[in-house]
C-alpha atoms as a PDB file:
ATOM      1  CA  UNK A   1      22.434 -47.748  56.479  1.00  0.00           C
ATOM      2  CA  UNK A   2      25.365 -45.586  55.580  1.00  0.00           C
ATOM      3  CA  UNK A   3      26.848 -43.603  57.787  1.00  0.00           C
ATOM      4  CA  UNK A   4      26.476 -40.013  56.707  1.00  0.00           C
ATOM      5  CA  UNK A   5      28.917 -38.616  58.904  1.00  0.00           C
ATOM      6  CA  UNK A   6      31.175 -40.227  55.897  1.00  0.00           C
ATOM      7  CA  UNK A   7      30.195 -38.298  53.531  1.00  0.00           C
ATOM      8  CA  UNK A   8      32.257 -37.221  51.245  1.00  0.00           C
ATOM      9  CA  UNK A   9      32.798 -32.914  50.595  1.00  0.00           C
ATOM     10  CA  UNK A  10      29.788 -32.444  48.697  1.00  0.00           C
ATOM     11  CA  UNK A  11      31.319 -29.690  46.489  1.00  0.00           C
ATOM     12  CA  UNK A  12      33.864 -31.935  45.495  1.00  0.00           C
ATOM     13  CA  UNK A  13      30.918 -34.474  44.621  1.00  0.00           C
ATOM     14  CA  UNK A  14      29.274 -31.665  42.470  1.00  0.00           C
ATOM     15  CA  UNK A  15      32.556 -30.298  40.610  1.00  0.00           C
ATOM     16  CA  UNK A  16      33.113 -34.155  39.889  1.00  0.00           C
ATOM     17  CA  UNK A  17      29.630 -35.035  38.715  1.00  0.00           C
ATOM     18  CA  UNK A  18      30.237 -32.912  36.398  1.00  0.00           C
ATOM     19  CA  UNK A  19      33.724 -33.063  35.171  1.00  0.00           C
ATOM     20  CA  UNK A  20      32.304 -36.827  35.117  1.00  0.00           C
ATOM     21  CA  UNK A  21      29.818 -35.804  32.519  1.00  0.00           C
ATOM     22  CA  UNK A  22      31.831 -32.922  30.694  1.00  0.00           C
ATOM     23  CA  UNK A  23      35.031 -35.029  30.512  1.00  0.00           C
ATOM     24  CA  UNK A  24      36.497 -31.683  30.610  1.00  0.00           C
ATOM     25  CA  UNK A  25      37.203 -29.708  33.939  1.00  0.00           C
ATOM     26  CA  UNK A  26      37.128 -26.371  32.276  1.00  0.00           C
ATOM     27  CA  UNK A  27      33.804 -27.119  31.165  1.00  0.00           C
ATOM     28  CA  UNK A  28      32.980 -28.265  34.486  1.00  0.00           C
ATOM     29  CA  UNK A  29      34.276 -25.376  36.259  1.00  0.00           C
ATOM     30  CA  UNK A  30      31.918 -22.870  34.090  1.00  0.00           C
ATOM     31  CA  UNK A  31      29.072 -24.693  34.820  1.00  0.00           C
ATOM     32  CA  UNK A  32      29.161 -24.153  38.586  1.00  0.00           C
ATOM     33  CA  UNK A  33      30.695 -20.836  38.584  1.00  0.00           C
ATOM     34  CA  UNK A  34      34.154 -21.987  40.087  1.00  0.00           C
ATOM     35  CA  UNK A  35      38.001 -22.289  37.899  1.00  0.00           C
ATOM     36  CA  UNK A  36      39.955 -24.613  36.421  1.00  0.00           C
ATOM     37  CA  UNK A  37      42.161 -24.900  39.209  1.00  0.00           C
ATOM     38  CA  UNK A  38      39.238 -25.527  42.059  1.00  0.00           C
ATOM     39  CA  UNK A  39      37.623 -28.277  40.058  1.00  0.00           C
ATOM     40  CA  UNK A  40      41.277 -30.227  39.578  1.00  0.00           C
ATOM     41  CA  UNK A  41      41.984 -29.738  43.401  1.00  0.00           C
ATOM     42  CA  UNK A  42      38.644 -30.883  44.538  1.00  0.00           C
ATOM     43  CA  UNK A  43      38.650 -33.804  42.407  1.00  0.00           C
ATOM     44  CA  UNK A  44      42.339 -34.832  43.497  1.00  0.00           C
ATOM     45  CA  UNK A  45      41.313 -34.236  47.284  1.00  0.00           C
ATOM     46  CA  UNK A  46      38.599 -36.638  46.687  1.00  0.00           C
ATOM     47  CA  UNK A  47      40.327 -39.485  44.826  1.00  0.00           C
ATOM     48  CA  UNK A  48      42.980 -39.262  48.040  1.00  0.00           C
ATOM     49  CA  UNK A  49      39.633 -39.368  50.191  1.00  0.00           C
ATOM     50  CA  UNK A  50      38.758 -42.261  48.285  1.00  0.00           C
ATOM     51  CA  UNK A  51      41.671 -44.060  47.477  1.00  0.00           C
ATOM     52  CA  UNK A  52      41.050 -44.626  44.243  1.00  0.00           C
ATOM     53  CA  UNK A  53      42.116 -42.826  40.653  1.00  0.00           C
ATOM     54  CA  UNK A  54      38.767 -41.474  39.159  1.00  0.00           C
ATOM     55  CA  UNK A  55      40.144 -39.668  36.051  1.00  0.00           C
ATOM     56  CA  UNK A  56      43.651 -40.695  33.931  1.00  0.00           C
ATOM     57  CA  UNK A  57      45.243 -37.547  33.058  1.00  0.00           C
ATOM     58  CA  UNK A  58      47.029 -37.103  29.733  1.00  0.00           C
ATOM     59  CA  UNK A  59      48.796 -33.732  29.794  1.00  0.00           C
ATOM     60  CA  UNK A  60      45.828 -31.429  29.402  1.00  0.00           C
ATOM     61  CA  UNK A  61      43.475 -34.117  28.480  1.00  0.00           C
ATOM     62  CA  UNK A  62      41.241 -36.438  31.158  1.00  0.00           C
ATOM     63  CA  UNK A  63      39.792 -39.718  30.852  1.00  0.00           C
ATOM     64  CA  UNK A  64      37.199 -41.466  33.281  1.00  0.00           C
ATOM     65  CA  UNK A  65      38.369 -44.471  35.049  1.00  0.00           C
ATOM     66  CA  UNK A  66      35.739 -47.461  35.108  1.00  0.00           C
ATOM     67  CA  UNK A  67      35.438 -47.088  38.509  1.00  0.00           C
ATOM     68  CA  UNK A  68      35.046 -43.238  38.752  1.00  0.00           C
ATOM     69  CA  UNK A  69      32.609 -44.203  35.708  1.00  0.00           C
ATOM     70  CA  UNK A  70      30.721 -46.461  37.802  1.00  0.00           C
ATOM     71  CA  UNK A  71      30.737 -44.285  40.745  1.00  0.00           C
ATOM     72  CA  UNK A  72      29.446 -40.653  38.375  1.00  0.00           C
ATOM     73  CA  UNK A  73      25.941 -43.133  37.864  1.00  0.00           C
ATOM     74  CA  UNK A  74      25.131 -43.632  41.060  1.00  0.00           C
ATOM     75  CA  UNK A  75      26.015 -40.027  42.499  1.00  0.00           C
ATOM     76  CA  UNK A  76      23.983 -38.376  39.258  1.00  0.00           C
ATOM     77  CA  UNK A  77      20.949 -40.867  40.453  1.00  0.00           C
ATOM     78  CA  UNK A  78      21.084 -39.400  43.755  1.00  0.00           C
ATOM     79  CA  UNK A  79      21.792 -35.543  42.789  1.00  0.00           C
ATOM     80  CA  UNK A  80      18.944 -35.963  40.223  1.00  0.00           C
ATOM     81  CA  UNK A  81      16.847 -37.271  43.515  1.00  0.00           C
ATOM     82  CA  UNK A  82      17.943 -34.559  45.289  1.00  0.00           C
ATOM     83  CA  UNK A  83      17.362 -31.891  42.611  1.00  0.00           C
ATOM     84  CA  UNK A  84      13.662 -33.589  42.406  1.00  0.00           C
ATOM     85  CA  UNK A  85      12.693 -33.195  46.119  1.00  0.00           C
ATOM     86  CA  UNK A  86      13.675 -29.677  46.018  1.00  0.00           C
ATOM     87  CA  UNK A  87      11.733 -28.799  42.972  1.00  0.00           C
ATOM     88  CA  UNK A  88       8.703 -30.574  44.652  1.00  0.00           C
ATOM     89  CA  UNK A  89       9.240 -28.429  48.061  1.00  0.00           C
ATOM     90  CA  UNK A  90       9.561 -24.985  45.696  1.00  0.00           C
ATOM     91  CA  UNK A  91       6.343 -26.085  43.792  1.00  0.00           C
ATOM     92  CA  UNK A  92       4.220 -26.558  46.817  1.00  0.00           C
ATOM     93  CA  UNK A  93       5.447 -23.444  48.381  1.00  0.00           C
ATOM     94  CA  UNK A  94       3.871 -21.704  45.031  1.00  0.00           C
ATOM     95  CA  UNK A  95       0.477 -21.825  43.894  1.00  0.00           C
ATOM     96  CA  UNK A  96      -0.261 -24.210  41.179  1.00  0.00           C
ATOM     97  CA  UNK A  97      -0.917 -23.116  37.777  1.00  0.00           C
ATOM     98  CA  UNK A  98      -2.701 -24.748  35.171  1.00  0.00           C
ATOM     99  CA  UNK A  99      -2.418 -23.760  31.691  1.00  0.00           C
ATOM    100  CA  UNK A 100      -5.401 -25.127  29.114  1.00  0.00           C
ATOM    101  CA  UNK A 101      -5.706 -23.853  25.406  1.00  0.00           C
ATOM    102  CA  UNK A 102      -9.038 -24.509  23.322  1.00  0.00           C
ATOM    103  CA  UNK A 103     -10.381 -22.772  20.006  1.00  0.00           C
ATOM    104  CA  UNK A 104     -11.259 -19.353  20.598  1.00  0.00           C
ATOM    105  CA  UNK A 105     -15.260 -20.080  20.297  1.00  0.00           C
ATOM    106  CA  UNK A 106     -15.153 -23.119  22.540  1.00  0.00           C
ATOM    107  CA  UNK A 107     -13.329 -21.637  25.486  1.00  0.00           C
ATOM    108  CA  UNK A 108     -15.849 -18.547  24.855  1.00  0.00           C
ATOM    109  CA  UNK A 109     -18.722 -20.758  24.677  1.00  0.00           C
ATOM    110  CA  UNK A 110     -19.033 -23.618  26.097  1.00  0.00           C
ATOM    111  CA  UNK A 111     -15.579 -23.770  28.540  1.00  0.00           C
ATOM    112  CA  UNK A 112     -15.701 -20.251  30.306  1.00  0.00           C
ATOM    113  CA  UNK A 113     -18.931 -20.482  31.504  1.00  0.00           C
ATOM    114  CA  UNK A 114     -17.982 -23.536  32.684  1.00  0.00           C
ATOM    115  CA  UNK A 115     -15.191 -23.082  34.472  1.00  0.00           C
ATOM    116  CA  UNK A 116     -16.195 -21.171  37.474  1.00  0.00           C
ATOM    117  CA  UNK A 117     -17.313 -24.694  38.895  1.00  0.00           C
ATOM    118  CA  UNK A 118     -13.841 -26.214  38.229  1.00  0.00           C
ATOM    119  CA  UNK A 119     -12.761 -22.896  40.325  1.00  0.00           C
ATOM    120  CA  UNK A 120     -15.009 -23.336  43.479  1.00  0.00           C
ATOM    121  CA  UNK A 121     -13.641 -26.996  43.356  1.00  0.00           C
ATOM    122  CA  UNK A 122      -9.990 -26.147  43.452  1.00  0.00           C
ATOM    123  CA  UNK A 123      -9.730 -22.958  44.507  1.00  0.00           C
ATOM    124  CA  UNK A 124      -5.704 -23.290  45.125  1.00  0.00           C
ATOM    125  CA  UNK A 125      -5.244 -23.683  41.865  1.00  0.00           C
ATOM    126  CA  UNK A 126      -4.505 -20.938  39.205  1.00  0.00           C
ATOM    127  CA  UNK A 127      -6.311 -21.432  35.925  1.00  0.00           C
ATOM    128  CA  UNK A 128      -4.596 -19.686  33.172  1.00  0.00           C
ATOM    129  CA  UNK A 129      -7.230 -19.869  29.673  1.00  0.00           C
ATOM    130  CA  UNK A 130      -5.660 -19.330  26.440  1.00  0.00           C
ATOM    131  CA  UNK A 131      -7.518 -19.008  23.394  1.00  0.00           C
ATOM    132  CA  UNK A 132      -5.899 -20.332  20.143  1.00  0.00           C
ATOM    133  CA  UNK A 133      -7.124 -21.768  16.818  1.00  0.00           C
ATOM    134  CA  UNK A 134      -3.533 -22.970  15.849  1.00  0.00           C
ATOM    135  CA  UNK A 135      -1.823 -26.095  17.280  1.00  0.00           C
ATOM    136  CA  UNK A 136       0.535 -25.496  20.337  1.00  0.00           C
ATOM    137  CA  UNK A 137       3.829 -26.366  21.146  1.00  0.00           C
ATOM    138  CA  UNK A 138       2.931 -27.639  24.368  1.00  0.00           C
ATOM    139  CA  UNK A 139       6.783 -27.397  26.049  1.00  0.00           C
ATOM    140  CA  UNK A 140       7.644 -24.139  24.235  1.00  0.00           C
ATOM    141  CA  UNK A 141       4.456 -22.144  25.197  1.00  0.00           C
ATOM    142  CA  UNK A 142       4.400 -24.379  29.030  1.00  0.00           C
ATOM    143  CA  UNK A 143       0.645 -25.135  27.818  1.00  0.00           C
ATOM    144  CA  UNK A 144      -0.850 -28.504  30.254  1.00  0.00           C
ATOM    145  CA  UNK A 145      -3.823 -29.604  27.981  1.00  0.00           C
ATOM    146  CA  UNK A 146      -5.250 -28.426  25.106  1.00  0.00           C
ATOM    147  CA  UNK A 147      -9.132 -29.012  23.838  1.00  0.00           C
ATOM    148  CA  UNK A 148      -9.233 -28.805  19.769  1.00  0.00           C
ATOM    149  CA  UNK A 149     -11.912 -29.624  17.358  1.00  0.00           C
ATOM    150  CA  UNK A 150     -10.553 -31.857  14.643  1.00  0.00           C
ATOM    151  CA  UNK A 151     -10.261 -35.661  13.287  1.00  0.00           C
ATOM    152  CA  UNK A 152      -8.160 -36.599  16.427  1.00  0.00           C
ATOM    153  CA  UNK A 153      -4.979 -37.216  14.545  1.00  0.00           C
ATOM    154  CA  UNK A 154      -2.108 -35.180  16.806  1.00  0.00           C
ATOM    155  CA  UNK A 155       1.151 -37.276  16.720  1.00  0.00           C
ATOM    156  CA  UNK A 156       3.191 -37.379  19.570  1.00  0.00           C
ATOM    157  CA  UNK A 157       0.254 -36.353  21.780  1.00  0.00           C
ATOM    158  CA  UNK A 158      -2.275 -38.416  24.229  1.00  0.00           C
ATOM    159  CA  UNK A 159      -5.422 -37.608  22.688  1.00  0.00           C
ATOM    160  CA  UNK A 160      -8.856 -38.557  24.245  1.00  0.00           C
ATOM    161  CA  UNK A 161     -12.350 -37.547  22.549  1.00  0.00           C
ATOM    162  CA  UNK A 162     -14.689 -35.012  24.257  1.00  0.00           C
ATOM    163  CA  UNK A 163     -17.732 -35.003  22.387  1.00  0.00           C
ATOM    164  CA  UNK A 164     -19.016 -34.791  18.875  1.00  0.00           C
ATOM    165  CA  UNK A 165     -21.263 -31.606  17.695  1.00  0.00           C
ATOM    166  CA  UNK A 166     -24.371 -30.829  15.134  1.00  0.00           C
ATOM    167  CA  UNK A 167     -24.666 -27.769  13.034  1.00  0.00           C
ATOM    168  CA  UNK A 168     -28.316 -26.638  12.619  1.00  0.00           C
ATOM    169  CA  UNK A 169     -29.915 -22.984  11.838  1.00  0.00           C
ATOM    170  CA  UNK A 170     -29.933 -19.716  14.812  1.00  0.00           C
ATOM    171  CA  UNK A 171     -31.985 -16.409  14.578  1.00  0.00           C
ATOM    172  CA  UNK A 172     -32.687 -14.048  17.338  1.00  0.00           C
ATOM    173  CA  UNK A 173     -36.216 -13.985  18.014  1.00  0.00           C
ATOM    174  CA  UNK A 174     -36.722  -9.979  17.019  1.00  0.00           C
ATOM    175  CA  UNK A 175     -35.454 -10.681  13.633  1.00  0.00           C
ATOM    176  CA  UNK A 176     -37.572  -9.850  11.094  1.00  0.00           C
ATOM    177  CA  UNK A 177     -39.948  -8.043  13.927  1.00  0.00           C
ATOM    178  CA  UNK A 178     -40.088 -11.381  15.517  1.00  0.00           C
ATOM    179  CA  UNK A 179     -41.649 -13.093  12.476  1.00  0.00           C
ATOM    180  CA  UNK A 180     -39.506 -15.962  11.486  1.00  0.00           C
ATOM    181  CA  UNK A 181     -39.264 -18.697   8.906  1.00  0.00           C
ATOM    182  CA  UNK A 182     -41.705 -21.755   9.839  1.00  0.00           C
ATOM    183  CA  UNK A 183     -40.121 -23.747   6.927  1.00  0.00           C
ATOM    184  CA  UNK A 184     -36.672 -24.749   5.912  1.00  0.00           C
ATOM    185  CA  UNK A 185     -37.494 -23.227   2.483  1.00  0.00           C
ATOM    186  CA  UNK A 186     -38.662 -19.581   3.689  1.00  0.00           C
ATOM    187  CA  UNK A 187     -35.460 -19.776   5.918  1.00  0.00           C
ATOM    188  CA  UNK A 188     -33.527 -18.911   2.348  1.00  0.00           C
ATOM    189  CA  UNK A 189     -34.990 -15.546   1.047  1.00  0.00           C
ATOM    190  CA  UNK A 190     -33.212 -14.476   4.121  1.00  0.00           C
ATOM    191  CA  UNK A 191     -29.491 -13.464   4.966  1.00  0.00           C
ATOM    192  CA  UNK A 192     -27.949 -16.671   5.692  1.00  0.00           C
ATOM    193  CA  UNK A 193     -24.285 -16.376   7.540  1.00  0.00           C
ATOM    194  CA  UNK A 194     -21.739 -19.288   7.965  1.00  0.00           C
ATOM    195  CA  UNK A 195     -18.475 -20.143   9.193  1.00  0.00           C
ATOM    196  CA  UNK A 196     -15.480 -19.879   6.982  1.00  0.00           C
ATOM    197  CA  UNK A 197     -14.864 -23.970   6.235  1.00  0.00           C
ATOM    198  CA  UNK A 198     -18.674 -25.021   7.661  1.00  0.00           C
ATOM    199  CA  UNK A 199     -20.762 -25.040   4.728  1.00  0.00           C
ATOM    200  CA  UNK A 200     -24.715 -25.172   4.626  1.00  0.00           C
ATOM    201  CA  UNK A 201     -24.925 -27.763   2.110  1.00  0.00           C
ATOM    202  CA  UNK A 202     -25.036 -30.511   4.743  1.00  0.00           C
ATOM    203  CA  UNK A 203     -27.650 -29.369   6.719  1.00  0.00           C
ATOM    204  CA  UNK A 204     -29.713 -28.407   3.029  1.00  0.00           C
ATOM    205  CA  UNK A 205     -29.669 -32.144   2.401  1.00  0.00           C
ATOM    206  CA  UNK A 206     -30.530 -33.042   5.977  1.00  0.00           C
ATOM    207  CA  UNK A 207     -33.077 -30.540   5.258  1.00  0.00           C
ATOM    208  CA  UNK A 208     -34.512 -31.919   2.186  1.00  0.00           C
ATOM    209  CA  UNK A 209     -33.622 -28.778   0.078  1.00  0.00           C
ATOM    210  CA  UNK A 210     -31.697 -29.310  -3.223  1.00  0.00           C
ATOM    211  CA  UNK A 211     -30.262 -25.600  -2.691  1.00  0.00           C
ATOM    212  CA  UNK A 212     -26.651 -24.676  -3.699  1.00  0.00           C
ATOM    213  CA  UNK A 213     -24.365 -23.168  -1.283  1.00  0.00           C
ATOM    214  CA  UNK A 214     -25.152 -19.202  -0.391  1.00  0.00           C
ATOM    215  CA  UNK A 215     -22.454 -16.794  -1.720  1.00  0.00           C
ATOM    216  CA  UNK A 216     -21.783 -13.341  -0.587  1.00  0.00           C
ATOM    217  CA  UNK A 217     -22.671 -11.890   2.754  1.00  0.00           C
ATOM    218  CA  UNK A 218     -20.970 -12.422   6.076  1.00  0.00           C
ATOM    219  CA  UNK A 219     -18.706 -15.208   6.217  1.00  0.00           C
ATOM    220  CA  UNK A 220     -16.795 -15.627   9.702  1.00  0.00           C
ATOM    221  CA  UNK A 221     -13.941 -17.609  10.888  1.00  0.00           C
ATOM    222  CA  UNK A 222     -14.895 -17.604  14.517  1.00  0.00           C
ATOM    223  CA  UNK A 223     -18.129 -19.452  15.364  1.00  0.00           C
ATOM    224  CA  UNK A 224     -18.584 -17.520  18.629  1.00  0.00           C
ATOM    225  CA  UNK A 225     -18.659 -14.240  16.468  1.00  0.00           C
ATOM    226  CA  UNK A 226     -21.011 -15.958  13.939  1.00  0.00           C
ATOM    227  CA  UNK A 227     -23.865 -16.831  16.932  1.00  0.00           C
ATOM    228  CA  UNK A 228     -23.152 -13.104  17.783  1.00  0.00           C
ATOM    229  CA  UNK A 229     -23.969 -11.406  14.542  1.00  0.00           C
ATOM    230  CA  UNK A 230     -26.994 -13.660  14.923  1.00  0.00           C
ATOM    231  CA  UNK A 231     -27.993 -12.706  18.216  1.00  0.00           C
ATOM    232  CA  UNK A 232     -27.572  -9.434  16.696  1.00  0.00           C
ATOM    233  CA  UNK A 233     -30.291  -9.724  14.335  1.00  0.00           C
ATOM    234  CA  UNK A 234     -27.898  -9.594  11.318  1.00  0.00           C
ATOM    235  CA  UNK A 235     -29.097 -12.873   9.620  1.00  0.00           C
ATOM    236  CA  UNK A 236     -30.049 -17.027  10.653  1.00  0.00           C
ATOM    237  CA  UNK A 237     -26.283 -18.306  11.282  1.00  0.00           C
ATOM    238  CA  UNK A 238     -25.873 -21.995  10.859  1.00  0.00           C
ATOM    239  CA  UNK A 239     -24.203 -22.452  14.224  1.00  0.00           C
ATOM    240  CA  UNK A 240     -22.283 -25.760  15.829  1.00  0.00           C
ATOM    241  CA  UNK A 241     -24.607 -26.701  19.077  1.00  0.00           C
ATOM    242  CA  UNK A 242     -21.710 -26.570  21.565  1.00  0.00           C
ATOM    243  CA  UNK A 243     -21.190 -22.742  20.457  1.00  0.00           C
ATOM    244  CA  UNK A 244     -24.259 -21.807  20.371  1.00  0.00           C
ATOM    245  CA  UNK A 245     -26.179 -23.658  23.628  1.00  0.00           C
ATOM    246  CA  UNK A 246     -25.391 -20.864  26.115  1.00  0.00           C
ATOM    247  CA  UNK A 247     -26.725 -18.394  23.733  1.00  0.00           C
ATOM    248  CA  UNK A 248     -30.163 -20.757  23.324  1.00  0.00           C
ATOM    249  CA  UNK A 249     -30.301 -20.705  27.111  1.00  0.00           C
ATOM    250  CA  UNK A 250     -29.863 -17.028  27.477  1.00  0.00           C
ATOM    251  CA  UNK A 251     -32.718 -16.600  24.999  1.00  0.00           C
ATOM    252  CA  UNK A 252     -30.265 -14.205  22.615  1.00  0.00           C
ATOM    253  CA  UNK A 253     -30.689 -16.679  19.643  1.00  0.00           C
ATOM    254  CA  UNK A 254     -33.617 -19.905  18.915  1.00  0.00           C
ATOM    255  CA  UNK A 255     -32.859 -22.606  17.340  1.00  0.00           C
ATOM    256  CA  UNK A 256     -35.380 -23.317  13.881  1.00  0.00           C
ATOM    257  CA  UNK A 257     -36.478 -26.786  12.965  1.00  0.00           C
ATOM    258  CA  UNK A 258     -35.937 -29.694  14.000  1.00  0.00           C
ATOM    259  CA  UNK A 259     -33.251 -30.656  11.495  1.00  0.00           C
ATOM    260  CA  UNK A 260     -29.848 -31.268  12.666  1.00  0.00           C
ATOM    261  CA  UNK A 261     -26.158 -32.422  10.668  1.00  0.00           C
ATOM    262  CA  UNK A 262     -23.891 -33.968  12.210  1.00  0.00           C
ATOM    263  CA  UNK A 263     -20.305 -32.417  12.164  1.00  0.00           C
ATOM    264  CA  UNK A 264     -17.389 -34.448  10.365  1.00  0.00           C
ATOM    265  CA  UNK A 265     -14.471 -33.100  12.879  1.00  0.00           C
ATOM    266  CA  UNK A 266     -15.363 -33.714  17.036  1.00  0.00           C
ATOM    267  CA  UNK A 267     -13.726 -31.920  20.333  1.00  0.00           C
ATOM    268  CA  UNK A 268     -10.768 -33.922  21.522  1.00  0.00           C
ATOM    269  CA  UNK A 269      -8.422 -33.259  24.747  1.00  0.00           C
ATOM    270  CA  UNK A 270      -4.950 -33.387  23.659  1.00  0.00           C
ATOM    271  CA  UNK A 271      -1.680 -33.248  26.203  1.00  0.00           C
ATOM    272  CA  UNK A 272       2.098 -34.228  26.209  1.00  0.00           C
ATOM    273  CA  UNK A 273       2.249 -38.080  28.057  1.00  0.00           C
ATOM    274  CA  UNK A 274       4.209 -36.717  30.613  1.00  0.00           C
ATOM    275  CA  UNK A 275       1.415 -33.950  31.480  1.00  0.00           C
ATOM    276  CA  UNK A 276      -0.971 -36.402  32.454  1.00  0.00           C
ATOM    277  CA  UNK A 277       0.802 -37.446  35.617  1.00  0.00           C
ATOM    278  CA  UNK A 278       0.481 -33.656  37.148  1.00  0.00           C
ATOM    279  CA  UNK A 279      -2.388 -33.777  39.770  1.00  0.00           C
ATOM    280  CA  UNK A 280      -3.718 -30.477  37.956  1.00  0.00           C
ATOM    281  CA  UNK A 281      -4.384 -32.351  34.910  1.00  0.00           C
ATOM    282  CA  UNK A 282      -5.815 -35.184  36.322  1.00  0.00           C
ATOM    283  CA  UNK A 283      -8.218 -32.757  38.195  1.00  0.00           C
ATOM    284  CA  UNK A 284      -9.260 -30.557  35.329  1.00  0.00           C
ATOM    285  CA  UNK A 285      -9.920 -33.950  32.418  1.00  0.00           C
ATOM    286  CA  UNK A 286     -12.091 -35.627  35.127  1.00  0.00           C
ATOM    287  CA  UNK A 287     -13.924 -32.157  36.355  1.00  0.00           C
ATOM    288  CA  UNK A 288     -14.283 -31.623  31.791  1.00  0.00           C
ATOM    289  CA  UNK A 289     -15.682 -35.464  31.281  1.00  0.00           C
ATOM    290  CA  UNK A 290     -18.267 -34.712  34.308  1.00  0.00           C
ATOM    291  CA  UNK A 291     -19.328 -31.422  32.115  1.00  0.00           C
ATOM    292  CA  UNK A 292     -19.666 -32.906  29.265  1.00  0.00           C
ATOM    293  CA  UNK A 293     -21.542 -35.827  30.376  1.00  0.00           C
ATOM    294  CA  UNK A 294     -24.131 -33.427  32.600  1.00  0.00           C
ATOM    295  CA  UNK A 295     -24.257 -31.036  28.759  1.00  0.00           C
ATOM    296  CA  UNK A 296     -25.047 -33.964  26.586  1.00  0.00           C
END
């Protein structure tokens, strides 16, 4: 082993790490706050310490030796190293945050209710739910993992399917004082609300009905808000099953028939590469591949 006591002055180290990667000591000397003059003195006191010519000096302009070259790899190796441990010590003397974004009527619907058990099992950890039905710029907006409903084609992204969903009719059970449709067909005289982009044609044919596609009244672009207007007794929503489970449970909305379509986009978790070696993100996709194995 090395013998520390050897060392050389580590702020001549630092001013020529990065003189090193500057190849300019003014540059240098603004990034760690110090002049012209204190970077060229601590770099000469260090090639004497050293023996050895690090830069060639050209009037005002510098060149890096092969040696000092050879020698501004290693010590950027072990200042990275160094730089690394300490970020590790200031993240475990924080609490951990983790950062998930998923369409505004999933994380509503299916993920908050949810979540409370993630909670209990890491209760360290800071869970920070954003809603979103756009894609994310996962470094710019420091988002871990995202959950979006799509065809699973994000570029650049790891991308792992959740589950696939069915769209079939809602009502709450006081609609029409409680007397509702008992046939696909008599389902039609009534208000009939969708989803801006989820048509009822699909579940028509699954249905047997050769109906064209309702026009007019409420069309929403949320599906949690479509369930609601529902529940509300404002019409029979044709509602995705992951949306609108909780509210079957609760006993705000029943489902009518037995008639289901499949959907043609499915839920997929989506993360930067790099995100999927935090321990938080590890924790959260195994804790959401339990969940959705226990709803299915």
């Amino acid at each position: 082993m090395a013998d520390l006591r050897r060392l050389p002055n580590l702020a001549a180290l630092r001013a020529f790490e990065a003189a090193a990667r500057h190849q300019n000591f003014s540059r240098a000397a603004e990034e760690i706050h110090v002049t012209h003059g204190a970077i060229s003195h601590q770099i000469r006191a260090l090639e004497e310490e050293l023996g050895i010519a690090l830069f060639v000096r050209h009037g005002k302009r510098i060149a890096i030796t092969p040696d000092g070259e050879r020698f501004a790899e290693t010590l950027r190796r072990a200042l990275g190293d160094i730089a690394a441990a300490a970020a590790e010590l200031r993240a475990e003397g924080k609490q951990k945050r983790l950062t998930v974004t998923a369409l505004p009527s999933f994380a509503a619907r299916w993920l908050s209710p949810r979540l409370g058990r993630f909670i209990e099992r890491y209760p360290d950890l800071e869970v920070m739910l954003q809603s979103s039905g756009h894609l994310t710029d996962f470094v710019r907006e420091s988002v871990d993992i995202g959950i979006r409903f799509g065809g699973g084609n994000y570029p650049g992204l790891a991308v792992e399917k959740l589950l696939d969903d069915f769209y079939y009719p809602v009502v709450s059970p006081r609609f029409n004082g409680g007397n509702l449709p008992k046939t696909p067909r008599e389902m039609v005289k009534h208000p009939l609300l969708r989803c801006e982009g989820e048509p009822w044609t699909p579940w028509f044919r699954a249905a047997g009905l050769d109906l064209l596609e309702p026009t007019g009244g409420l069309v929403f672009q949320d599906s949690s808000m479509l369930v609601r207007a529902a529940a509300e007794g404002h019409g029979i929503a044709l509602a995705r099953h992951a949306v609108a489970m909780t509210d079957i449970a609760s006993g705000d909305v029943v489902r009518l028939f037995d008639v289901a379509a499949k959907c043609t986009l499915s839920y997929y978790l989506v993360c930067p590469e790099e995100s999927l070696r935090k321990p938080q993100v590890q924790a959260f996709r195994q804790w959401l591949l339990e969940e959705v194995a226990k709803s299915q």
